[in-house]
Protein backbone atom coordinates (compact mmCIF):
# COMPACT_ATOMS: atom_id res chain seq x y z
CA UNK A 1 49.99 37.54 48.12
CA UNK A 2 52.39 35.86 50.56
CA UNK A 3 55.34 35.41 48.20
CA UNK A 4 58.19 37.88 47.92
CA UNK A 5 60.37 38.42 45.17
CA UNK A 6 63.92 40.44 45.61
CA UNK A 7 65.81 42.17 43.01
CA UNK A 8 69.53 41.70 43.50
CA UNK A 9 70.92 45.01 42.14
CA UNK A 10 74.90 43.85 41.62
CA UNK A 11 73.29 41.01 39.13
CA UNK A 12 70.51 42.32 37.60
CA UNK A 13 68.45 39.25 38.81
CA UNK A 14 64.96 38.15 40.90
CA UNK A 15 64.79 35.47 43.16
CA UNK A 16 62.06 34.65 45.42
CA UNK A 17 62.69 35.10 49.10
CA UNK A 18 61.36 33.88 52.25
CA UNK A 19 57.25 34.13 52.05
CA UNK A 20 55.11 36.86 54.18
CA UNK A 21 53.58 35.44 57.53
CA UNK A 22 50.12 35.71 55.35
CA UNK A 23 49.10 37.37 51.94
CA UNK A 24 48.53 40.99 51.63
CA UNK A 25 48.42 43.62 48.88
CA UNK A 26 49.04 47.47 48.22
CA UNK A 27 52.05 47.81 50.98
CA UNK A 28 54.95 49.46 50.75
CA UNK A 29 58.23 48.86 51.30
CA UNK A 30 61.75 50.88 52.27
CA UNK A 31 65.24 49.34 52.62
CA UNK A 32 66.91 50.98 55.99
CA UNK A 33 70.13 52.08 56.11
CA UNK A 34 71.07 48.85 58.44
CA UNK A 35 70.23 46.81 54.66
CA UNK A 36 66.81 45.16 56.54
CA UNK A 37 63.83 45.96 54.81
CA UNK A 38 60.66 47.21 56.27
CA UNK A 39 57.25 46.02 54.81
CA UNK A 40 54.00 48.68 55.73
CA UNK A 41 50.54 47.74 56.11
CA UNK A 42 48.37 46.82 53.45
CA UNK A 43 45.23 45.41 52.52
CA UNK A 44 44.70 41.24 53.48
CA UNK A 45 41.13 40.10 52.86
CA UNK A 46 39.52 43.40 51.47
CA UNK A 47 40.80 45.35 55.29
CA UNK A 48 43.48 48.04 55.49
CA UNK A 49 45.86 46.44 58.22
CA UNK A 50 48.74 47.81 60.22
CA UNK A 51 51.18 45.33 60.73
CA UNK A 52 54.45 45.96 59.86
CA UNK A 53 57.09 42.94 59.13
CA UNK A 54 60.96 43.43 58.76
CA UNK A 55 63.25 40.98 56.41
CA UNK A 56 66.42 40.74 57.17
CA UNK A 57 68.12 39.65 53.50
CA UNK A 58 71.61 37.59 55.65
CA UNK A 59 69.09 35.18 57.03
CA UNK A 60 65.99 35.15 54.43
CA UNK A 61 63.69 35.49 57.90
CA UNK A 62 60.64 37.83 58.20
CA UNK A 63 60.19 39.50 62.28
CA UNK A 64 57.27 41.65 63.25
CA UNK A 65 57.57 44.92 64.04
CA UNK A 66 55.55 47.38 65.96
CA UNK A 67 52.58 48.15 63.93
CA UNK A 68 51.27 51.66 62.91
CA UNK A 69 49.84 53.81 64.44
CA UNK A 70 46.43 53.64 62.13
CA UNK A 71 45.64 50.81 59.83
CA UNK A 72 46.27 51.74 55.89
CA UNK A 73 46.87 51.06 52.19
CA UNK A 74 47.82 52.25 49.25
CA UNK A 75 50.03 54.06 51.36
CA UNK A 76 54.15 55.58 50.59
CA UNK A 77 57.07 54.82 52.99
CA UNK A 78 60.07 57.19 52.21
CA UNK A 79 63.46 56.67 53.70
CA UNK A 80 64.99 60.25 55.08
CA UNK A 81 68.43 61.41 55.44
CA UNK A 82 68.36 60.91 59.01
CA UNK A 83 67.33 57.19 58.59
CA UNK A 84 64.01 57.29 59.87
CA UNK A 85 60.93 56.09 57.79
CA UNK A 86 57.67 58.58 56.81
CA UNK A 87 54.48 56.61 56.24
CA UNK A 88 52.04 59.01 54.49
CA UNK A 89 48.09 58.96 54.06
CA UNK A 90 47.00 55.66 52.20
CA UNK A 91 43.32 54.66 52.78
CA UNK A 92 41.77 53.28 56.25
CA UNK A 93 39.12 50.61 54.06
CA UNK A 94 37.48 49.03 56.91
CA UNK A 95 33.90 46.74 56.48
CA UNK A 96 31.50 48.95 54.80
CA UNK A 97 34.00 51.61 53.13
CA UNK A 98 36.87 53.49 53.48
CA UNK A 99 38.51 56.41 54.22
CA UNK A 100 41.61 58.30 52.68
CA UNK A 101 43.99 59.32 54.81
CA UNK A 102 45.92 62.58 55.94
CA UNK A 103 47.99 61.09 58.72
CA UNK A 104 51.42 60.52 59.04
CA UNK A 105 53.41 58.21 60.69
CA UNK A 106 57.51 58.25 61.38
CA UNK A 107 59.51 54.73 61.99
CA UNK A 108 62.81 55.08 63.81
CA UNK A 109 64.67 52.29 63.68
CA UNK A 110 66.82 52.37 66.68
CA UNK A 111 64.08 52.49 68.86
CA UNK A 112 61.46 50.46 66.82
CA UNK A 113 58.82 53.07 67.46
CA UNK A 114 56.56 54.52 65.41
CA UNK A 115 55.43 58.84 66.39
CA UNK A 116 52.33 60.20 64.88
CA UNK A 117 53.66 63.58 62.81
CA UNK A 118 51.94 66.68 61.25
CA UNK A 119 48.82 65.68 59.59
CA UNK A 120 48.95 66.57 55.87
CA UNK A 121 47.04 69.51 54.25
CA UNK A 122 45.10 67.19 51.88
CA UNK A 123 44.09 63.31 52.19
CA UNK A 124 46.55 60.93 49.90
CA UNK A 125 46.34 58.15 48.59
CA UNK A 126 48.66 56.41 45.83
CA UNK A 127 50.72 59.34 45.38
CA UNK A 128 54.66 58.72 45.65
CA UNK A 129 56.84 60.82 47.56
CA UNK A 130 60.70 61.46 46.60
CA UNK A 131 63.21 63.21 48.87
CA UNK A 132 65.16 65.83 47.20
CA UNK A 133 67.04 68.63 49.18
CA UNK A 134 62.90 68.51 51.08
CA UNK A 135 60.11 66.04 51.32
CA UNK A 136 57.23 66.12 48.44
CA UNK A 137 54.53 64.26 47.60
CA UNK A 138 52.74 63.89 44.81
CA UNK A 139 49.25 63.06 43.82
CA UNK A 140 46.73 61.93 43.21
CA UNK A 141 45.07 63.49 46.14
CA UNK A 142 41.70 62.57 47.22
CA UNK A 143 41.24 61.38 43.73
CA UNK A 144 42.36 64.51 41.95
């Protein structure tokens, strides 16, 4: 899908914003300390992809951003305290199949650039991740 709805928290109320540059599916998305939002990867026409698009909510205008690193769905994105974004496993679903992924990607947004991290002990894929007092992500893993 290409359309974008936003939830404006004060009111309690949707409203569709600016569309994507073109549909995609099973990305995921982190608001940065600065208020812009940053839209990961995906899946657009049955391939994991690794663009990466910011919308800025003053101006209702989408801008690309570097992509990742590796291509991926089904992915998390998870804000830290230091205002960086993690980008964890997902699946790499290419023609012919897929693969899950252990790799793990960190956005920072004053530079724009994205640093391959630690690879993860276990492949993910839609799992969440919350940040308590330390990072932690939870399954399913592999498909367990």
């Amino acid at each position: 899908m290409a359309s974008v709805e936003f939830y404006h928290q004060a009111s309690g109320q949707w409203s569709t914003v600016a569309p994507l540059p073109f549909p995609r599916s099973a990305s995921a998305a982190v608001v940065l300390q600065s208020g812009i939002v940053l839209l990961t990867a995906g899946s657009e026409s049955g391939q994991s992809i690794s663009d990466v698009q910011l919308y800025n909510v003053s101006t209702n205008r989408w801008t690309p951003a570097r992509p990742l690193h590796t291509p991926r769905y089904g992915h998390t994105s998870t804000l830290l305290a230091s205002g960086n974004v993690l980008v964890v496993g997902g699946n790499n679903l290419q023609s012919g199949g897929g693969q899950v992924q252990d790799s793990v990607e960190c956005y920072d947004p004053l530079t724009g650039h994205w640093q391959r991290k630690a690879w993860l002990p276990v492949d993910a894929m839609n799992h969440t991740a919350t940040l308590p007092a330390s990072f932690m992500i939870r399954g399913p893993l592999n498909g367990r």
